[in-house]
Protein backbone atom coordinates (compact mmCIF):
# COMPACT_ATOMS: atom_id res chain seq x y z
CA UNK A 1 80.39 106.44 104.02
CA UNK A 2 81.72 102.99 105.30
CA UNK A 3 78.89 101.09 103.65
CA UNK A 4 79.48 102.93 100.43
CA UNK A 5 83.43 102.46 100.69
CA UNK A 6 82.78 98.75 101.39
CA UNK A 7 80.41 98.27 98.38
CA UNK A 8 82.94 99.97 96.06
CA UNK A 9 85.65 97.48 97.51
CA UNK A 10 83.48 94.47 96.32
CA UNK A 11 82.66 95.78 93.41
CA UNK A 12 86.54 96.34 92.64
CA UNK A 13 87.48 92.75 93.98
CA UNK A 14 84.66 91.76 91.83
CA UNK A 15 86.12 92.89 88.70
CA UNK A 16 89.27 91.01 88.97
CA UNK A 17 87.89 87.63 88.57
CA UNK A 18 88.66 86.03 85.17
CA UNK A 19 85.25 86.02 83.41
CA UNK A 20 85.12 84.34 79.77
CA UNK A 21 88.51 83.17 79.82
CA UNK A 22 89.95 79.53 79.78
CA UNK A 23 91.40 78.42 83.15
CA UNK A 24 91.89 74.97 84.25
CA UNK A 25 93.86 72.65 86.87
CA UNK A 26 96.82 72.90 84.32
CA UNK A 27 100.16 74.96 85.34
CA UNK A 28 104.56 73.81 84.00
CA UNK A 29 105.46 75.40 87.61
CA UNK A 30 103.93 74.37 91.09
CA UNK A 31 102.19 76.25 93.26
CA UNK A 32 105.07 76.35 96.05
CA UNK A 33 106.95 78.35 93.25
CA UNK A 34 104.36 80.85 92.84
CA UNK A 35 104.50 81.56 96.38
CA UNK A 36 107.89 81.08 97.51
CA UNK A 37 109.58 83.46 94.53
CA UNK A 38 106.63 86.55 95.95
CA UNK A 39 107.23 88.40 99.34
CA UNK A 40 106.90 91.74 100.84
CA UNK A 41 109.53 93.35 102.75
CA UNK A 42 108.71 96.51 104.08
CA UNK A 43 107.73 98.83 101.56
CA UNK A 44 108.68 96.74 98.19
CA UNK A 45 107.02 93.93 97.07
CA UNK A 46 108.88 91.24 94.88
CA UNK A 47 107.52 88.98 92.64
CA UNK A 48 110.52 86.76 90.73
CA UNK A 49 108.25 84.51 89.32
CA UNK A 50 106.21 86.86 87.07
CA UNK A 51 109.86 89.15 87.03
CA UNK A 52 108.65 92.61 88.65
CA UNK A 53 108.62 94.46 91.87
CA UNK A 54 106.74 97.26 93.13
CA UNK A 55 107.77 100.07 95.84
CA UNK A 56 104.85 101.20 97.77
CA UNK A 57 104.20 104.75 97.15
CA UNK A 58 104.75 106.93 100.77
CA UNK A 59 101.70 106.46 102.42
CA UNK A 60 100.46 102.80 101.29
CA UNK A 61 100.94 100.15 103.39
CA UNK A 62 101.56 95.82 101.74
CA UNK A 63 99.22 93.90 103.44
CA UNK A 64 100.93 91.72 106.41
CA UNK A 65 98.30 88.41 104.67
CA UNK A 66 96.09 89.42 107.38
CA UNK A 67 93.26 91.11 104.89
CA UNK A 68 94.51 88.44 102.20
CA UNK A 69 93.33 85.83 104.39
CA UNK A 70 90.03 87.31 104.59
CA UNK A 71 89.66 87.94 100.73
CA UNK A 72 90.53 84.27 100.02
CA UNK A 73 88.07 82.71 102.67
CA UNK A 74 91.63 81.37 104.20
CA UNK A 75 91.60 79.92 108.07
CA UNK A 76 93.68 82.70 109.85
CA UNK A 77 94.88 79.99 112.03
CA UNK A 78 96.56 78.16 109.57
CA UNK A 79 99.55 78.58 107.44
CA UNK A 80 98.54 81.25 104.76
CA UNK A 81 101.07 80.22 102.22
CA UNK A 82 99.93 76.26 102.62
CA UNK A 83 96.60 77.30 101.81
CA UNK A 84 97.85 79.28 99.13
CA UNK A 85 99.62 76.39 97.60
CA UNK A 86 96.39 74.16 97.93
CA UNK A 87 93.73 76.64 96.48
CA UNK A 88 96.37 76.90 93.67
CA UNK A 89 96.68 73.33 92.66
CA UNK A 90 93.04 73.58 93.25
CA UNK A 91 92.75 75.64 90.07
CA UNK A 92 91.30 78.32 92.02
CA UNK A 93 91.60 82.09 92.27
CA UNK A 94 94.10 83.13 94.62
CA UNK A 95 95.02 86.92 96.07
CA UNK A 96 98.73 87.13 96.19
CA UNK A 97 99.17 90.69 97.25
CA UNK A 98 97.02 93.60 98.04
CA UNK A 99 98.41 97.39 98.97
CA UNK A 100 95.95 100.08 100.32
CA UNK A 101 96.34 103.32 101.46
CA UNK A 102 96.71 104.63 104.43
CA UNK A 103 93.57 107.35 104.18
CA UNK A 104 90.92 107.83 101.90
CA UNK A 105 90.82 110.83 98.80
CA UNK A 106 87.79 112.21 97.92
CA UNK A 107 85.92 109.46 99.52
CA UNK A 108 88.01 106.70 97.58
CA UNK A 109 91.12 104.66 99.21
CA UNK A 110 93.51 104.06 96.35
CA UNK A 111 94.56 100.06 96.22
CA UNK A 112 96.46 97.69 94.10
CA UNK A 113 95.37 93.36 94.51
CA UNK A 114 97.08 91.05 92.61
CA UNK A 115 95.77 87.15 91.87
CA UNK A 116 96.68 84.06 90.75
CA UNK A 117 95.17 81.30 89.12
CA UNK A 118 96.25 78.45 86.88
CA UNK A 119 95.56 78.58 83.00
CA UNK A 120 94.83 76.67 80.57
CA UNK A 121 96.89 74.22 78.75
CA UNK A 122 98.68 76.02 76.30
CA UNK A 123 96.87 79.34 77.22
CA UNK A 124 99.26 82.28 75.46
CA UNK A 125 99.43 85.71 74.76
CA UNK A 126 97.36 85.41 71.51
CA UNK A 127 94.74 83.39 73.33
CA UNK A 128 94.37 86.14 75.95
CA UNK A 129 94.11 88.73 73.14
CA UNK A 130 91.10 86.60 71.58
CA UNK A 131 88.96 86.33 75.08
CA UNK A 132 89.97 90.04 75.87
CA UNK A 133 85.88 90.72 74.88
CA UNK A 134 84.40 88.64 77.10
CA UNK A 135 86.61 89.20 80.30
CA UNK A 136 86.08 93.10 80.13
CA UNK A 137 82.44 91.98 79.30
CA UNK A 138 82.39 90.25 82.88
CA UNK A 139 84.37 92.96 84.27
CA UNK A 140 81.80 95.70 83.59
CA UNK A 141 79.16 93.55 84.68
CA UNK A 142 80.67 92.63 87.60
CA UNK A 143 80.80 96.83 88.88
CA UNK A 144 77.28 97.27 86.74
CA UNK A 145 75.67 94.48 89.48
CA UNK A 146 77.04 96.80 92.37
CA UNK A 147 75.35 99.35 90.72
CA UNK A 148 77.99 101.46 89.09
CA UNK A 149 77.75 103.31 86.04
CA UNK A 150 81.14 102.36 84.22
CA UNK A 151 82.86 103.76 81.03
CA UNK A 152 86.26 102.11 79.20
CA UNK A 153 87.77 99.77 76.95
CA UNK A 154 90.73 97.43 76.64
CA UNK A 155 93.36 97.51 74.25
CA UNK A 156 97.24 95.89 73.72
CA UNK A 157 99.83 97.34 75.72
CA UNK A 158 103.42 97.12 78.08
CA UNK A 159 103.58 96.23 81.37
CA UNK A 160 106.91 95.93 83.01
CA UNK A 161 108.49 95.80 79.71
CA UNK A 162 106.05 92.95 78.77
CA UNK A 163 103.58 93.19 76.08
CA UNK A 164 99.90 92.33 77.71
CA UNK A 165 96.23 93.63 77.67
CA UNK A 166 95.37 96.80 79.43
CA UNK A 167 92.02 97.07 80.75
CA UNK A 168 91.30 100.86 81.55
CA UNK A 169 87.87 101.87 83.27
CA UNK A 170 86.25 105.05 85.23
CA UNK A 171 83.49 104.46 87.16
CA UNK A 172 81.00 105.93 89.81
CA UNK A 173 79.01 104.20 92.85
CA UNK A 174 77.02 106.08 95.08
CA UNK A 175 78.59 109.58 93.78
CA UNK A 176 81.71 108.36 94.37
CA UNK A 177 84.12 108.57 91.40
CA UNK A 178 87.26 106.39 90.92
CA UNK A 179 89.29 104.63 87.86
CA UNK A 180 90.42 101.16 87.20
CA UNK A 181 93.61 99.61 85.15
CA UNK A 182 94.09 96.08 85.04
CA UNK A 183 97.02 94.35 83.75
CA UNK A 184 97.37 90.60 83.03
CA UNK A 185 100.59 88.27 83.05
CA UNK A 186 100.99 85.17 81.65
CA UNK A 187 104.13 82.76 83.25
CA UNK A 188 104.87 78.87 83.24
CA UNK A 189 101.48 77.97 82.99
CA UNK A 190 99.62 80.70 85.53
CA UNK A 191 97.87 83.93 84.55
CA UNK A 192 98.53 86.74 86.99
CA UNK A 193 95.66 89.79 87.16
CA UNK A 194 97.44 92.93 88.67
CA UNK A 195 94.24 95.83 89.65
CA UNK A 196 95.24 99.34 90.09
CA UNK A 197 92.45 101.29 91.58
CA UNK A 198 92.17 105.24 92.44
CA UNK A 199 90.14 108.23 92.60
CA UNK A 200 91.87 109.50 89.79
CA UNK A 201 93.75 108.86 86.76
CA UNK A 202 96.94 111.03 87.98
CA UNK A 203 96.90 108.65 91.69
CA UNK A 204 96.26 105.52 89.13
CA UNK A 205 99.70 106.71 86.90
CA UNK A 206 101.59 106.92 90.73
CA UNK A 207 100.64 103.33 91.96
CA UNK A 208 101.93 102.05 88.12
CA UNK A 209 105.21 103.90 88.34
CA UNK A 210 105.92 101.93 91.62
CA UNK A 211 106.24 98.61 89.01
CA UNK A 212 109.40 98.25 87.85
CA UNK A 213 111.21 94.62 86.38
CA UNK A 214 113.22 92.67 87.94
């Protein structure tokens, strides 16, 4: 079961990465912005930069940067939020915030990651809308190479009270069954992926309720 569980967590973290789309070392805000306006304190996560917050639902614990560190291929004994900043101005992909539970369901431990990385010049809403096909394109591929069979689509939606795209996916590794929705932000020059994961649709709609704007 661990080797399963770990396979389906790569092939999650796998599907976040921006495939297809048009990022660059271009961003109107530094990096020390993008870190110093996101924190978690306790149970509720803020994020004033991209305007939203999220309460962890009972039973979910906000990673402490510890597993962050580890998912960014970060030096544990340096600074976290330095190395943040540099892999930023880098123009690289950077996880900002990740929330697991506490226990598995059904052989599936519900999660939400979020990540960062710098757009495009004059990357928009309307350009994100025209490369929507190739990043859910990558996406699939991405859980298809861990050998998943996937099903889904994408379409135009609200998150937060913001119009975005809404990636929506069910999928099944190793007779394990568990659903994907992926949101996408774009602020001052960065382009912010938010991944809900869960064993079910009904878990999924819990984790999204805890997102509320700021």
């Amino acid at each position: 079961m661990k080797k399963t569980m770990k396979k389906i967590a790569a092939a999650t973290l796998a599907a976040v990465m921006v495939t297809g789309m048009s990022v660059s070392a271009f961003a109107e805000a530094a990096p020390e912005e993008v870190v110093e306006e996101a924190a978690a304190d306790g149970q509720v996560y803020t994020n004033e930069f991209f305007g939203f917050d999220f309460t962890a639902p009972e039973g979910f614990t906000l990673d402490d940067n510890t597993n962050l560190t580890e998912m960014n291929g970060f030096d544990a004994s340096k600074d976290f939020y330095e190395q943040v900043n540099t892999a930023l101005e880098a123009g690289n992909l950077v996880y900002i915030m990740l929330c697991t539970a506490d226990q598995e369901a059904d052989g599936f431990t519900d999660n939400i990651n979020i990540n960062v990385i710098k757009a495009a010049e004059g990357y928009s809403d309307e350009t994100l809308a025209g490369e929507m096909e190739d990043a859910y394109q990558g996406i699939v591929s991405a859980y298809e190479q861990m050998g998943a069979t996937v099903t889904g689509g994408f379409e135009p939606g609200t998150f937060v009270g913001k119009d975005t795209q809404v990636v929506n996916l069910d999928a099944e590794l190793a007779g394990i069954k568990f659903t994907m929705r992926q949101f996408y932000l774009i602020q001052d020059g960065y382009l912010a992926v938010i991944t809900l994961s869960a064993g079910t649709q009904d878990r999924l709609d819990v984790l999204e309720a805890g997102f509320a704007a700021l």
